[in-house]
Protein backbone atom coordinates (compact mmCIF):
# COMPACT_ATOMS: atom_id res chain seq x y z
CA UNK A 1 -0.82 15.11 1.09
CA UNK A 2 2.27 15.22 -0.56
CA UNK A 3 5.39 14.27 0.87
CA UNK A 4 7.72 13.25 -1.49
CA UNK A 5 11.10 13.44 -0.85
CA UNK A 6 11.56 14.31 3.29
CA UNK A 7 13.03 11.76 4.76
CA UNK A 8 9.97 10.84 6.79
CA UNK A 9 11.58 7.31 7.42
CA UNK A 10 9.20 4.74 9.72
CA UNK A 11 8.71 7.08 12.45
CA UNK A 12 7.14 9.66 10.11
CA UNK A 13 4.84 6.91 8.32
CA UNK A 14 4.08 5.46 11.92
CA UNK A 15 2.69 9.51 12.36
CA UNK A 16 0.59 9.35 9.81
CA UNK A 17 -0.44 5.89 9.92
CA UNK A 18 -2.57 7.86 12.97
CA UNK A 19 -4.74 9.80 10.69
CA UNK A 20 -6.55 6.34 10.25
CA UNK A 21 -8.70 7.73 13.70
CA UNK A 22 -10.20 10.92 11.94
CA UNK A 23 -14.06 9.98 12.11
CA UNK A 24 -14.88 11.47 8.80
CA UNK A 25 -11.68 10.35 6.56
CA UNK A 26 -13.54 9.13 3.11
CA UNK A 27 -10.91 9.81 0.72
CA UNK A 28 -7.08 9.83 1.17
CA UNK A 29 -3.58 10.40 -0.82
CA UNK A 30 -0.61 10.04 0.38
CA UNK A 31 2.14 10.30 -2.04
CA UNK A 32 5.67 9.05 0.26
CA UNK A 33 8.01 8.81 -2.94
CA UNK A 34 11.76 8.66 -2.07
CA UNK A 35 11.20 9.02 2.07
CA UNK A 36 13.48 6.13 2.93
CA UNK A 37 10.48 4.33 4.14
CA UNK A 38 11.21 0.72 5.89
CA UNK A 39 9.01 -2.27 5.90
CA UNK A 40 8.19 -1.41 9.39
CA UNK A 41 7.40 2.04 8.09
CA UNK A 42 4.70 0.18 5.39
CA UNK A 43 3.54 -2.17 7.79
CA UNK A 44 2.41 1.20 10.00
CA UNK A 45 0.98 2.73 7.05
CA UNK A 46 -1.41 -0.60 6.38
CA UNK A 47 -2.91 -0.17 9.58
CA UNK A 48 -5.53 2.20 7.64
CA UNK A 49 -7.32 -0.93 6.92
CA UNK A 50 -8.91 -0.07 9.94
CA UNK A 51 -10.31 3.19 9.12
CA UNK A 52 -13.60 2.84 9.42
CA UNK A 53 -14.83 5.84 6.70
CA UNK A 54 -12.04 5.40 4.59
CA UNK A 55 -13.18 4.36 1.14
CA UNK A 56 -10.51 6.24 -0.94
CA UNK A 57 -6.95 5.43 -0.69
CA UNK A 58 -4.29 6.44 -3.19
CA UNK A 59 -1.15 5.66 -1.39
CA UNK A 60 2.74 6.34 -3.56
CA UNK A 61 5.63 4.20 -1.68
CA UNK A 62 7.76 4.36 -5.19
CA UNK A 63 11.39 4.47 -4.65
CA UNK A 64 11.34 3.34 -0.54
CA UNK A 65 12.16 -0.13 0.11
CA UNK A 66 8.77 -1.79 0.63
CA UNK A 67 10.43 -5.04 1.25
CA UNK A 68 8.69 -8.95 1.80
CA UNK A 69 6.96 -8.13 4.92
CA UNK A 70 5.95 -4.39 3.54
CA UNK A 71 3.88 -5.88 0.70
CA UNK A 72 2.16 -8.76 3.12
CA UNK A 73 1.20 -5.95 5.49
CA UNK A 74 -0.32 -4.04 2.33
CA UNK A 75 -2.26 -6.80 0.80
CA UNK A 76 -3.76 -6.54 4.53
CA UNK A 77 -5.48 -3.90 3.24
CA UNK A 78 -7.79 -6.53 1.96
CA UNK A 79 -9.67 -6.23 5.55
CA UNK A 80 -11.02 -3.04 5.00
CA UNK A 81 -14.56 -3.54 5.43
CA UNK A 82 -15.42 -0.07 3.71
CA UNK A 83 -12.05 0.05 0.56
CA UNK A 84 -13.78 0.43 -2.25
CA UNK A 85 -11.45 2.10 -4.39
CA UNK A 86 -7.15 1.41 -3.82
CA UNK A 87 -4.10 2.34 -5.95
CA UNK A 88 -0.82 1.41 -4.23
CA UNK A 89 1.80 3.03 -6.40
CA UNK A 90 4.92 0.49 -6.01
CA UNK A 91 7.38 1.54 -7.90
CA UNK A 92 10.69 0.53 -7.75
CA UNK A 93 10.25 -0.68 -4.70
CA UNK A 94 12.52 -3.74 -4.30
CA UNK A 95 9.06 -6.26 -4.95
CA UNK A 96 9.53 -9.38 -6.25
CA UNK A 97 7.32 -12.71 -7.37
CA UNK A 98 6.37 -13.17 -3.62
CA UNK A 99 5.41 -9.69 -2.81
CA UNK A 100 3.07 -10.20 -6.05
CA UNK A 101 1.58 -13.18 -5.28
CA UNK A 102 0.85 -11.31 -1.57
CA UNK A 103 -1.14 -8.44 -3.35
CA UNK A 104 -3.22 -11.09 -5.28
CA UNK A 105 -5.09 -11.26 -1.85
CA UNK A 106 -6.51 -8.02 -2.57
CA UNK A 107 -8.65 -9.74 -4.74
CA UNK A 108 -10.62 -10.89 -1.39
CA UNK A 109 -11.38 -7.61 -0.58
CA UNK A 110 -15.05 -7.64 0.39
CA UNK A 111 -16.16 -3.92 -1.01
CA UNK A 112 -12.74 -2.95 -3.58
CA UNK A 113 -14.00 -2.05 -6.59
CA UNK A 114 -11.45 -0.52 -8.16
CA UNK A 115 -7.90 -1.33 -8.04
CA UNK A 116 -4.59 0.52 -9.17
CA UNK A 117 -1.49 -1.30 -8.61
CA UNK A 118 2.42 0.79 -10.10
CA UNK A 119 4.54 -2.18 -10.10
CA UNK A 120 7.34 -0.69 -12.74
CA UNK A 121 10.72 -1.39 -11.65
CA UNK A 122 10.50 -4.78 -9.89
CA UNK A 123 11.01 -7.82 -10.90
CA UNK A 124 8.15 -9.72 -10.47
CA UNK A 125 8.80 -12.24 -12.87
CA UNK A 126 6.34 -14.85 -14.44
CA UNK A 127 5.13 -16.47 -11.72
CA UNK A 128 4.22 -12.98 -9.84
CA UNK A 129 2.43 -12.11 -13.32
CA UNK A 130 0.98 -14.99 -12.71
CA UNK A 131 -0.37 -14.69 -9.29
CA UNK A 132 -2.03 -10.78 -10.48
CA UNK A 133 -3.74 -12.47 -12.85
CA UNK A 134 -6.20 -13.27 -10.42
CA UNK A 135 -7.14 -10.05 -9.67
């Protein structure tokens, strides 16, 4: 589903957060680019953690303001008892060190197998370089 670029804001991401209830969901893109998305807006969105098909998720936040609490919700997605494959494309998206060390919890992901992370733009610095390394 691509989005990019209509001002969905929190409300809108809150909406789709919903599609996390469709029964059969395996796979899932949603590409959000430049929607003026809120942290509250990507905390929503992480609530597809508890999908319980969803295996797939390819999920574009680049150029919205993710912020501190927008990245800890994300690495959330850690609980997803079925993830198997994730790319969180991050762009430019205001993270910094902390918000890195936060998506090294994806490493505890019980079934991720595959992991995609756009961090180009931030400024994660050396010890958020640090803290991916243990993915």
């Amino acid at each position: 589903l691509d989005l990019r670029r209509n001002g969905l804001g929190p409300h809108g991401a809150a909406a789709l957060a919903t599609l996390r209830a469709l029964p059969r969901l395996q796979v899932l893109h949603l590409d959000l680019r430049n929607n003026a998305l809120t942290p509250a807006g990507v905390e929503a969105l992480a609530a597809l953690h508890t999908a319980s098909t969803l295996g797939t998720l390819n999920l574009d936040l680049g150029s919205n303001h993710v912020g501190s609490s927008g990245v800890e919700a994300l690495a959330g997605l850690r609980q997803s008892a079925v993830l198997h494959t994730l790319r969180l494309g991050l762009e430019s998206t205001g993270i910094r060190s902390s918000g890195a060390q936060a998506l090294g919890q994806l490493r505890d992901a019980p079934r991720l197998q595959t992991l995609v992370l756009d961090l180009g733009g931030n400024w994660i610095g050396d010890n958020g370089a640090n803290a991916l390394t243990s993915l």
